[in-house]
C-alpha atoms as a PDB file:
ATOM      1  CA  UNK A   1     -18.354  -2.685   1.766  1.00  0.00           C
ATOM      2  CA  UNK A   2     -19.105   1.138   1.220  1.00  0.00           C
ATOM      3  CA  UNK A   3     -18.157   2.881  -1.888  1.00  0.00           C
ATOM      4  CA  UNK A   4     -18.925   6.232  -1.363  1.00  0.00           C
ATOM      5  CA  UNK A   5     -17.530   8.573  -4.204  1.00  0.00           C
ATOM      6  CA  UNK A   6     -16.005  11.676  -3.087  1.00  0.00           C
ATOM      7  CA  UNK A   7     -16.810  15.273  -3.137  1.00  0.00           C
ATOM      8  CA  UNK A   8     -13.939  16.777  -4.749  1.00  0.00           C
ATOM      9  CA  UNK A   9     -14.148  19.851  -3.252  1.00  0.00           C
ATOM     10  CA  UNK A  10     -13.308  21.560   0.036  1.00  0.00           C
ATOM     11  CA  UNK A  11      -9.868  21.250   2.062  1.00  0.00           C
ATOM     12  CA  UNK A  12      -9.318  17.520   0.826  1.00  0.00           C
ATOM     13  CA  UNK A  13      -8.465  18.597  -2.851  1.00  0.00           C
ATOM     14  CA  UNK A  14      -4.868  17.654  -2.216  1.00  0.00           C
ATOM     15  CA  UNK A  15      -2.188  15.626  -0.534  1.00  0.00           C
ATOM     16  CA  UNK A  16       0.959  15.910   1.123  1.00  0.00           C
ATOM     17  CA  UNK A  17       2.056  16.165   5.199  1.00  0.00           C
ATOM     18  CA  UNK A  18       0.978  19.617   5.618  1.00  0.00           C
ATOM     19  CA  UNK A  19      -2.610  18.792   4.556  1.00  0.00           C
ATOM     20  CA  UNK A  20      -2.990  15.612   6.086  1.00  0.00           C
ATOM     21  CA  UNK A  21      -1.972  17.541   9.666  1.00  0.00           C
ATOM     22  CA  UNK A  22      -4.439  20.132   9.108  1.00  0.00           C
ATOM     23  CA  UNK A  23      -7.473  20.276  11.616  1.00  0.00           C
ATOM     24  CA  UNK A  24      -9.779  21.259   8.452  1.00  0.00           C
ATOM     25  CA  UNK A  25      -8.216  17.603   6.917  1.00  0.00           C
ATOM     26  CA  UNK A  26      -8.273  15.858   9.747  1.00  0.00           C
ATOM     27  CA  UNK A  27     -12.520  16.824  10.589  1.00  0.00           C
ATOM     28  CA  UNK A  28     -12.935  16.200   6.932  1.00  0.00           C
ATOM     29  CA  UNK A  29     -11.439  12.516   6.927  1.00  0.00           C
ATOM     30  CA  UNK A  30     -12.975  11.700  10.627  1.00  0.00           C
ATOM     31  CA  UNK A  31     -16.553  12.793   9.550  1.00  0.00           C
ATOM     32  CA  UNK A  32     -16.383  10.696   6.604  1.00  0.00           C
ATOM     33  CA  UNK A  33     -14.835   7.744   8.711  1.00  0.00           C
ATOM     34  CA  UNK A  34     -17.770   7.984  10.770  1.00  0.00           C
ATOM     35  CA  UNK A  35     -20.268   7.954   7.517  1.00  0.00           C
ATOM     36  CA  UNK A  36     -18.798   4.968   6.671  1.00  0.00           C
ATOM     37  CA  UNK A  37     -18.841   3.301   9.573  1.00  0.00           C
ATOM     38  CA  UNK A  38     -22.281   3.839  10.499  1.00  0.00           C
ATOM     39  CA  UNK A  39     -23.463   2.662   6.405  1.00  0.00           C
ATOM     40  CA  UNK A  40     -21.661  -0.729   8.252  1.00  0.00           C
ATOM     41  CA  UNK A  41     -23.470  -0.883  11.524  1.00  0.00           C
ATOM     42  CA  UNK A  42     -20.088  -0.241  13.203  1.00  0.00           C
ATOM     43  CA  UNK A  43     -20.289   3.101  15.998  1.00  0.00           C
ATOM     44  CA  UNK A  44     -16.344   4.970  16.671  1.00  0.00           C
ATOM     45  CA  UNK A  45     -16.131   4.825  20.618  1.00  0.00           C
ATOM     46  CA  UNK A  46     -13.356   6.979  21.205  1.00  0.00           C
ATOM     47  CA  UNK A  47     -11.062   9.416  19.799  1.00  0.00           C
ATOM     48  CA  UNK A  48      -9.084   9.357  17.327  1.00  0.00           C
ATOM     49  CA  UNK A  49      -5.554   9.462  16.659  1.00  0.00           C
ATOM     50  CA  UNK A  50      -2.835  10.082  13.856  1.00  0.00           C
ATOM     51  CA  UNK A  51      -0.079   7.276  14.476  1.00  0.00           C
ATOM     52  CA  UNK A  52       1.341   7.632  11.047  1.00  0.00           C
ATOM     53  CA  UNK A  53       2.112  10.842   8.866  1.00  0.00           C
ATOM     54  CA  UNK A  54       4.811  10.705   6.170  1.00  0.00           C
ATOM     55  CA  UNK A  55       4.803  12.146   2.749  1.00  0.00           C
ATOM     56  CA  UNK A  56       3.270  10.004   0.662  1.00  0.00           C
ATOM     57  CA  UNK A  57       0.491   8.913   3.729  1.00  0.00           C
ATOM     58  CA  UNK A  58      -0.741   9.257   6.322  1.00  0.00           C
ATOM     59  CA  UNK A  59      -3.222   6.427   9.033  1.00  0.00           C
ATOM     60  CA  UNK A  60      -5.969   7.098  11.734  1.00  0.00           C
ATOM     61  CA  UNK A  61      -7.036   4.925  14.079  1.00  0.00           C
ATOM     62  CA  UNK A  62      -9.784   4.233  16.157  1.00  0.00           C
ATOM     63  CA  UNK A  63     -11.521   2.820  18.946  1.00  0.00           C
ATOM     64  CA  UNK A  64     -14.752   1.023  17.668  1.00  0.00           C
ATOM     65  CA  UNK A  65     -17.605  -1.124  18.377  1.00  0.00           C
ATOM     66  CA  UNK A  66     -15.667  -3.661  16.019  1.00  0.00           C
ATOM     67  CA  UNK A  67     -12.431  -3.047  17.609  1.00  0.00           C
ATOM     68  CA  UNK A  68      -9.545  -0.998  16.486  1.00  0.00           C
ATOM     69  CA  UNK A  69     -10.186   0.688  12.616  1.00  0.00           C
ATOM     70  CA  UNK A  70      -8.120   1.852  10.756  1.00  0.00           C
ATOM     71  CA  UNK A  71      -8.091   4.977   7.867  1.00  0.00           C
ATOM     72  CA  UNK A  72      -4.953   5.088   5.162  1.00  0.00           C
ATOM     73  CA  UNK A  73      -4.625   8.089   3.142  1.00  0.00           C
ATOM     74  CA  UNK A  74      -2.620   7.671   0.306  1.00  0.00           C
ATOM     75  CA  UNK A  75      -0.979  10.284  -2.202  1.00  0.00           C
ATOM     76  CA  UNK A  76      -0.726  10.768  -5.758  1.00  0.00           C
ATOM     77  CA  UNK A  77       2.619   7.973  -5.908  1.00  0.00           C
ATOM     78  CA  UNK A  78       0.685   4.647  -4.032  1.00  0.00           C
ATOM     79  CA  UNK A  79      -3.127   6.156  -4.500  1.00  0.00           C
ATOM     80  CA  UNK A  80      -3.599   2.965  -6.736  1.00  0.00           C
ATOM     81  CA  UNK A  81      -3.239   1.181  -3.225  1.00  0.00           C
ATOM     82  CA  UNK A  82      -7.027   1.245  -3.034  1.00  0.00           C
ATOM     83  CA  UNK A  83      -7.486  -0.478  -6.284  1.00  0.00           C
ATOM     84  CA  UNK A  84      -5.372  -2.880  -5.509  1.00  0.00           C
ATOM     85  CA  UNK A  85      -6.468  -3.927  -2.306  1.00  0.00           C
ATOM     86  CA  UNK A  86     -10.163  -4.292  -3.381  1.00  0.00           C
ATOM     87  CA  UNK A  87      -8.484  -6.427  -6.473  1.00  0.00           C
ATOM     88  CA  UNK A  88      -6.634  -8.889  -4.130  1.00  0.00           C
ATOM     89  CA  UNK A  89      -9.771  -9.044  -1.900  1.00  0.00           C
ATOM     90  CA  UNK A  90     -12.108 -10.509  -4.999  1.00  0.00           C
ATOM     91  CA  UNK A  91      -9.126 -12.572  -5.875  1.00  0.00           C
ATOM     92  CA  UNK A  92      -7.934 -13.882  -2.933  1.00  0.00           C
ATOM     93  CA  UNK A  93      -9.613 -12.995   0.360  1.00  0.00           C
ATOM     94  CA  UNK A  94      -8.676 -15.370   2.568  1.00  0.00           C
ATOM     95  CA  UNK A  95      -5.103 -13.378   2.170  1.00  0.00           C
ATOM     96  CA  UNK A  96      -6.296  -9.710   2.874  1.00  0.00           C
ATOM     97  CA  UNK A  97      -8.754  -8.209   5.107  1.00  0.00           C
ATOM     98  CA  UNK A  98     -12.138  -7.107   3.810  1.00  0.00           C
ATOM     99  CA  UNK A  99     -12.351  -3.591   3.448  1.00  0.00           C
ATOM    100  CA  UNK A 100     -14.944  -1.899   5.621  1.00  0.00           C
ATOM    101  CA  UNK A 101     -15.259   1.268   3.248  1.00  0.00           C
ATOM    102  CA  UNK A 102     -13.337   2.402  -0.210  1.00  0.00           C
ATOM    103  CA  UNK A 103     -12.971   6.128  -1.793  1.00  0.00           C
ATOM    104  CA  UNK A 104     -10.622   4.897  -4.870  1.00  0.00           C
ATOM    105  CA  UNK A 105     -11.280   8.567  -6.162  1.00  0.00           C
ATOM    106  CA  UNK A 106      -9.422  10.398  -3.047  1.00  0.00           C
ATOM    107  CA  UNK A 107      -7.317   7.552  -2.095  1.00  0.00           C
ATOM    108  CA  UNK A 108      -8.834   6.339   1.193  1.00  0.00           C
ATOM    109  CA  UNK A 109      -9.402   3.014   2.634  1.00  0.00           C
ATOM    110  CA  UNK A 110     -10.836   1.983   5.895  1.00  0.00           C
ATOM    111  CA  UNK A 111     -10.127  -1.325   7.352  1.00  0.00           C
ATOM    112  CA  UNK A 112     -10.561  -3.314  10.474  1.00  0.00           C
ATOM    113  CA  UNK A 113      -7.742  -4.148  12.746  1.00  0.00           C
ATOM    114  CA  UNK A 114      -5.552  -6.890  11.528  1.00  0.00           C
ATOM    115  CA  UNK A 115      -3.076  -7.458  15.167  1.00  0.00           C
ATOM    116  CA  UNK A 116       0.100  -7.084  15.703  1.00  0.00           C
ATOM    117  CA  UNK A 117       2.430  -6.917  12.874  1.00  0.00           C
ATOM    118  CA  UNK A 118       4.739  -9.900  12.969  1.00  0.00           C
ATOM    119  CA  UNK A 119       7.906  -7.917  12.521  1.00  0.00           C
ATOM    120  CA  UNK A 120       6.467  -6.179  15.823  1.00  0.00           C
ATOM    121  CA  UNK A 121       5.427  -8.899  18.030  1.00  0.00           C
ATOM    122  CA  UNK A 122       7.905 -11.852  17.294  1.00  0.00           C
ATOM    123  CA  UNK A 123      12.113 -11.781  16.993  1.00  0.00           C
ATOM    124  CA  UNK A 124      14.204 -14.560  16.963  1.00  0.00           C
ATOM    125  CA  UNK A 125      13.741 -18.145  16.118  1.00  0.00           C
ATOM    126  CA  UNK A 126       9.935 -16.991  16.688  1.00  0.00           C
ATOM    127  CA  UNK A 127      10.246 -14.383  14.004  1.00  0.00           C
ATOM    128  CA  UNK A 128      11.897 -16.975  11.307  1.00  0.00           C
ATOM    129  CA  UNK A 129       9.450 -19.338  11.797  1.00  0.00           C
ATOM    130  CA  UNK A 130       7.010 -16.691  11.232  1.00  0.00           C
ATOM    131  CA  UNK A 131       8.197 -15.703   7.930  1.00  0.00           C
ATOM    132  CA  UNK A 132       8.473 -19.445   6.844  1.00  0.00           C
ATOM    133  CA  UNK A 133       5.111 -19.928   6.561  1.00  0.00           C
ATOM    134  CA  UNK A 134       3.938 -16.386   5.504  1.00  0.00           C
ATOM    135  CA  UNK A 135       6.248 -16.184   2.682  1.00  0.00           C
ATOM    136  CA  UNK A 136       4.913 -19.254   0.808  1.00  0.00           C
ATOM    137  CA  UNK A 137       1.423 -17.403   1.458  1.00  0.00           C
ATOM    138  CA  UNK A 138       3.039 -14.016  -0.474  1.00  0.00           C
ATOM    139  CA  UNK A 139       4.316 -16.227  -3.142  1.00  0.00           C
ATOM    140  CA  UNK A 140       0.127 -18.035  -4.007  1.00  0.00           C
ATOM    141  CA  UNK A 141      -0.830 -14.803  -3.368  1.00  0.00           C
ATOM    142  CA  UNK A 142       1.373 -13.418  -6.403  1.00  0.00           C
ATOM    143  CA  UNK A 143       0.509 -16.004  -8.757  1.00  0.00           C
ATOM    144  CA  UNK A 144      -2.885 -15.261  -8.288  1.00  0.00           C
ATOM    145  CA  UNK A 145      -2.588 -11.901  -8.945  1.00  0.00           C
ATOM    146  CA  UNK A 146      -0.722 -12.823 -12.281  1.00  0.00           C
ATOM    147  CA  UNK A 147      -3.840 -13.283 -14.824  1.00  0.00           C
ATOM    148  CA  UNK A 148      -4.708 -10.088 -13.200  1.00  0.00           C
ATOM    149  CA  UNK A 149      -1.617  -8.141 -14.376  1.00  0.00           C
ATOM    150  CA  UNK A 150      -3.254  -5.859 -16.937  1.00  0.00           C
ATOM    151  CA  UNK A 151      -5.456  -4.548 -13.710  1.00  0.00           C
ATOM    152  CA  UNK A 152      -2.650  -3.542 -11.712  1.00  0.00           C
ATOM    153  CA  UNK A 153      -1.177  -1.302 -14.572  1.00  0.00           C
ATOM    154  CA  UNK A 154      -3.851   0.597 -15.145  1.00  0.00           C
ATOM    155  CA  UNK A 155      -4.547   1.050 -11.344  1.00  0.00           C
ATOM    156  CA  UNK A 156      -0.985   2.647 -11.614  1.00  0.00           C
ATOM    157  CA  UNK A 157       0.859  -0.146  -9.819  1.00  0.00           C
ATOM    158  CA  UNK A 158       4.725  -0.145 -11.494  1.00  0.00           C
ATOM    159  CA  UNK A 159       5.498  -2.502 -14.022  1.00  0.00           C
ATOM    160  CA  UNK A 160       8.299  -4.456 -12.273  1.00  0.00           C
ATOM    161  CA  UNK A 161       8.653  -8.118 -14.454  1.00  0.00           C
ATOM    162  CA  UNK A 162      10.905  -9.510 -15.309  1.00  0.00           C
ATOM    163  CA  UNK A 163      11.282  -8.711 -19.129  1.00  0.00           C
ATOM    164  CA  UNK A 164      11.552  -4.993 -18.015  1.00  0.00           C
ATOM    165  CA  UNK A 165      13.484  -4.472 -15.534  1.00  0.00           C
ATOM    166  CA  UNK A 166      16.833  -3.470 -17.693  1.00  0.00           C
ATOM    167  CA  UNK A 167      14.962  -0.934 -18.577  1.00  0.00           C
ATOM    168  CA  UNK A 168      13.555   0.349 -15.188  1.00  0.00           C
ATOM    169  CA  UNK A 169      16.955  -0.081 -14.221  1.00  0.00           C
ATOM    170  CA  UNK A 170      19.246   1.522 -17.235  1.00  0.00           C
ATOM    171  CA  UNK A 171      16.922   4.935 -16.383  1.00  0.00           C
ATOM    172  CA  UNK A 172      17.357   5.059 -13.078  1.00  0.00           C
ATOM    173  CA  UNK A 173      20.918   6.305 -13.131  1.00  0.00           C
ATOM    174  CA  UNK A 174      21.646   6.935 -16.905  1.00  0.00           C
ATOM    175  CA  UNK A 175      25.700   6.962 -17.087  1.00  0.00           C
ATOM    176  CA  UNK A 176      26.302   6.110 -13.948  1.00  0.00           C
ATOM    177  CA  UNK A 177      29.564   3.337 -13.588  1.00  0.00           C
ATOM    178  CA  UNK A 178      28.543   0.126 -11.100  1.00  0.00           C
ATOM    179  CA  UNK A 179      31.356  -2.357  -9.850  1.00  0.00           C
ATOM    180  CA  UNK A 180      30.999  -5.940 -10.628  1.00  0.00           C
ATOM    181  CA  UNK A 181      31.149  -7.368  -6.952  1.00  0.00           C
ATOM    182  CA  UNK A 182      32.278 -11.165  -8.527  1.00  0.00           C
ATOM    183  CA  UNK A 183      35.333  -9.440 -10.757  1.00  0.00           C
ATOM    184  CA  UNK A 184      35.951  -5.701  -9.295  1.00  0.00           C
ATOM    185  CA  UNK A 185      35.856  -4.792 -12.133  1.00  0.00           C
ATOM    186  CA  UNK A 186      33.552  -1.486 -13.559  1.00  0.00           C
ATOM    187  CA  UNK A 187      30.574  -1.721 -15.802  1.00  0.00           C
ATOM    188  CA  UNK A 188      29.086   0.822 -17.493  1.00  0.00           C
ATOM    189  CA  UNK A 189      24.978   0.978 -17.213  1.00  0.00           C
ATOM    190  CA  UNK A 190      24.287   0.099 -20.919  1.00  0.00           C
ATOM    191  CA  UNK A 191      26.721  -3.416 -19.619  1.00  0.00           C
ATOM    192  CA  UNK A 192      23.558  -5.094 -17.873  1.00  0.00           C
ATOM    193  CA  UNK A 193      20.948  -5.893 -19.648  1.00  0.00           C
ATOM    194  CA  UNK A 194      18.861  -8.584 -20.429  1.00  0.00           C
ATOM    195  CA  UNK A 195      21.237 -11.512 -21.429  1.00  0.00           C
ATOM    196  CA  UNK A 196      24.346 -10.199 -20.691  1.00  0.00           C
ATOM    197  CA  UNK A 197      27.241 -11.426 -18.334  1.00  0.00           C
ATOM    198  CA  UNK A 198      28.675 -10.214 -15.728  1.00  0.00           C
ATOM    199  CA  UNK A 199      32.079 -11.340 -15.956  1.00  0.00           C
END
């Protein structure tokens, strides 16, 4: 996998939905695409398009001698994506697919098409039984990432255990009044917190 650092400057030195529409962007994001690409053996065969753009990211696709790639740009708030991804990859890659190219420094990750999402392809009975066995997967896949913890905090990935999250939750609304749903009755933010009840 290609690790090319970045050059900081030019029209990348930024994020957001106005840059990542820009045709200076967008030439700056497909050239390097192709760089890395090539540093794999792998040749684009086709255009290439901009299915996803939303503030905090934005995805290209395209046609390859590999199949379908894709590009995800990520902003300042889920840049630690990349980290994390080439984490779970040494520590569990037969749950994630390899990475064909990595620039943790601007936030961009190139990988090789994956299918159909299953939320996409199945409903029903067909969807359920989909989710049965991936779930299970999610769950080994977390408790392999646990000895890893103190990695994923300092790739920037939010601290959401257990032990902390009265206190992720007391600042997220300071004052505000929630209603018990069990009693109907009000509770003040400071109410829940680690060991309290809720009667």
């Amino acid at each position: 996998m290609s690790a090319t650092p970045a050059k900081r400057a030019g029209p990348d030195h930024g994020t957001g939905s106005d840059l990542w529409s820009s045709a200076s962007w967008r030439e700056l994001a497909v050239s390097w695409l192709d760089e890395q690409l090539a540093a794999a053996g792998i040749e684009r065969t086709g255009e290439v398009e901009q299915p996803h753009l939303r503030p905090w990211g934005t995805v290209l696709k395209a046609p390859s001698t590999h199949g379908p790639v894709w590009l995800k740009a990520a902003g300042p708030a889920t840049a630690f994506e990349v980290g994390l991804y080439q984490l779970v990859q040494r520590v569990a890659p037969d749950h994630v697919l390899s990475p064909i190219a990595a620039d943790a420094v601007r936030g961009w990750i190139v990988l090789p098409d994956g299918g159909t999402p299953i939320g996409e392809g199945l409903t029903g009975t067909e969807l359920c039984d989909a989710m049965a066995i991936a779930l299970p997967q999610y769950g080994q896949l977390q408790r392999d990432l646990a000895p890893h913890a103190d990695n994923l905090w300092a790739f920037g990935v939010a601290d959401m255990r257990a032990p902390v999250m009265p206190s992720r939750f007391e600042g997220s609304a300071p004052g505000h009044r929630w209603v018990c749903r069990a009693t109907g009755h009000p509770r003040r933010q400071g109410d829940l917190h680690a060991g309290g009840r809720g009667g």
